[in-house]
Protein backbone atom coordinates (compact mmCIF):
# COMPACT_ATOMS: atom_id res chain seq x y z
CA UNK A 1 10.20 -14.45 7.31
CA UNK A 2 7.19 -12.35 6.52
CA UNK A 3 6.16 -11.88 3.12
CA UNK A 4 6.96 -7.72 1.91
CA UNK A 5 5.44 -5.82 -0.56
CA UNK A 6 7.10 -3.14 -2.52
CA UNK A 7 5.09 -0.35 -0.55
CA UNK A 8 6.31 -1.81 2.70
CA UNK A 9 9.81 -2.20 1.21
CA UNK A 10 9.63 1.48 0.58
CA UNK A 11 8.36 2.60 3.58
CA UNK A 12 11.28 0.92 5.45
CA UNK A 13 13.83 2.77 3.23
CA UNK A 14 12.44 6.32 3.92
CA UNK A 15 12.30 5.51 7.28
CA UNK A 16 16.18 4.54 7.34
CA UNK A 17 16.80 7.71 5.14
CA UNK A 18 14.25 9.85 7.48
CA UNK A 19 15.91 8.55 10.69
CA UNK A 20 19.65 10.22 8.75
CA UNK A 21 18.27 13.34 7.97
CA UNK A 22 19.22 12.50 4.54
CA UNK A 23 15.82 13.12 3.13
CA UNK A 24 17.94 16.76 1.18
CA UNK A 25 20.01 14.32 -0.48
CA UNK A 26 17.44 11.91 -1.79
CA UNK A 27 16.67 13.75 -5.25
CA UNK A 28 16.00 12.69 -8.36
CA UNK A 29 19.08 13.47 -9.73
CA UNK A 30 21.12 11.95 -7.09
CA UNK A 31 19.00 8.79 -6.22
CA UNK A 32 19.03 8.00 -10.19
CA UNK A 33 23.60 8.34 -10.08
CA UNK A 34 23.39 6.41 -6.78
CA UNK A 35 21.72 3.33 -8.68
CA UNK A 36 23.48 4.12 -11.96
CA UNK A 37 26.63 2.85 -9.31
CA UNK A 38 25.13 0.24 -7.96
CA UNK A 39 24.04 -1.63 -11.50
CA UNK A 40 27.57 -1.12 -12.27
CA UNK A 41 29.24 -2.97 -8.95
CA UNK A 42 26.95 -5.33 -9.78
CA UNK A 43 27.99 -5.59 -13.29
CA UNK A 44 31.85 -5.30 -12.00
CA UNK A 45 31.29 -8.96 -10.16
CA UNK A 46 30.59 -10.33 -14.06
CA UNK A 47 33.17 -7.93 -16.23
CA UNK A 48 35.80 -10.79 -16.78
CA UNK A 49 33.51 -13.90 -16.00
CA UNK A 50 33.21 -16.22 -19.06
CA UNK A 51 29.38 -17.24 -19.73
CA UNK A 52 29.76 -20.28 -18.37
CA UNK A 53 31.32 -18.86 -15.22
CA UNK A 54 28.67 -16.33 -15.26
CA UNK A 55 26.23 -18.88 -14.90
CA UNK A 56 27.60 -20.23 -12.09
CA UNK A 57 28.26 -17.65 -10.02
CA UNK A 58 25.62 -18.12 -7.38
CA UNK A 59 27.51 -21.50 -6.47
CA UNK A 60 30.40 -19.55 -4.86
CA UNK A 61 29.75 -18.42 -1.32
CA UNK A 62 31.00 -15.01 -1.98
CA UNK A 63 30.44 -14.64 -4.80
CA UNK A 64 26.93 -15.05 -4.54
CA UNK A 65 27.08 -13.04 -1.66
CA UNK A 66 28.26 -10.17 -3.40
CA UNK A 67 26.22 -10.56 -5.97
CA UNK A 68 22.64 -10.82 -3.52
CA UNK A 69 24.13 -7.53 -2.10
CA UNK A 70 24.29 -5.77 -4.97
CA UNK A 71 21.18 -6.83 -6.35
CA UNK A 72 19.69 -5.60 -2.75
CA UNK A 73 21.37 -2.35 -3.51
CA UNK A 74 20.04 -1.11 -6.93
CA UNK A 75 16.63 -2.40 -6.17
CA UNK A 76 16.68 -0.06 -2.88
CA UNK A 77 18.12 2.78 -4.61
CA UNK A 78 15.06 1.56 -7.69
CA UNK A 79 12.52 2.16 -5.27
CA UNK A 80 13.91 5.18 -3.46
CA UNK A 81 13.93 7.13 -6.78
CA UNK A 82 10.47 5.62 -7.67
CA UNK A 83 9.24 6.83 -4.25
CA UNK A 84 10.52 10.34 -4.38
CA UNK A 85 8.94 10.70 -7.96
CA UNK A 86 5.24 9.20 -6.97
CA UNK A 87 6.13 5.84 -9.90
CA UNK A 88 4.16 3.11 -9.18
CA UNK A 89 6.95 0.65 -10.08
CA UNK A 90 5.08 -2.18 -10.43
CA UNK A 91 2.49 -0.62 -12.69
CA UNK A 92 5.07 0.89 -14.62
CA UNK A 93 6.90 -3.00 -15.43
CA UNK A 94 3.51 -4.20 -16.05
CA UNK A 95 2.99 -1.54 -18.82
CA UNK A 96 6.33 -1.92 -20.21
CA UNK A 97 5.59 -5.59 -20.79
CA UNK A 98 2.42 -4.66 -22.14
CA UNK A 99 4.50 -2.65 -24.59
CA UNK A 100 7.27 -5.22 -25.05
CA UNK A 101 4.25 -7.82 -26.08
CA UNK A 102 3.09 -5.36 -28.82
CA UNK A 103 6.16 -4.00 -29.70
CA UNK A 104 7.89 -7.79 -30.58
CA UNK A 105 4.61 -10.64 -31.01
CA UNK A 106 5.74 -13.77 -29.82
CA UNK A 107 7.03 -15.67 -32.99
CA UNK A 108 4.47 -18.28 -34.53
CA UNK A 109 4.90 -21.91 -33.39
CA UNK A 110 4.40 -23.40 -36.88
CA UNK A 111 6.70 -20.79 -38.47
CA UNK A 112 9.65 -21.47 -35.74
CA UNK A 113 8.99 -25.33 -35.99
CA UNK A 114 9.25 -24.71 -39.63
CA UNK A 115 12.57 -22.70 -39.73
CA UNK A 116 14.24 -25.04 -37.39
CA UNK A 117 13.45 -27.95 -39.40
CA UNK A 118 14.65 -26.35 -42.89
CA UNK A 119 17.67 -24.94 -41.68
């Protein structure tokens, strides 16, 4: 299989959407709901899974089907919305780790070694 990016990825999806005429329907609004509902079929697969379970869901044929297909569906519906508002998503995560990394410094080794060993 060839190797996508996201832009190519993208591409593909407003051609499917193009090809439907459903370009009108493809707002902000509606594109941000439609991925809202996928997240939570996703989540729906998990809802009465134990941790452990959760942890092995990938080792159940449908299961992990299911859960591939959802995954496939909020990331098109991520890059849909991202398309239609001109977000660089992969800028964006890169600045929101930046962020992250600022916002919550890696602990220090010496001080986690030492609160491990005096607990």
């Amino acid at each position: 299989m060839t190797e996508l990016d996201v832009a190519q990825l993208q591409r593909r999806l407003a051609d499917f959407a193009a090809s439907r005429a459903w370009e009108p329907y493809h707002t902000p609004k509606n594109l941000a709901a439609a991925l809202s509902v996928e997240a939570s079929e996703l989540l729906e697969i998990f809802q009465w899974l134990t941790p452990e379970e959760s942890a092995r869901v990938m080792e159940d044929p449908d299961s992990g089907f299911r859960v591939t297909d959802e995954v496939a569906d909020v990331l098109a519906y991520l890059l849909q919305f991202c398309e239609v508002l001109g977000i660089d998503v992969l800028a964006a995560l890169a600045a929101k780790i930046d962020r992250n990394e600022a916002r919550f410094p890696a602990p220090d080794s010496a001080k986690v070694t030492q609160r491990h060993s005096s607990g």
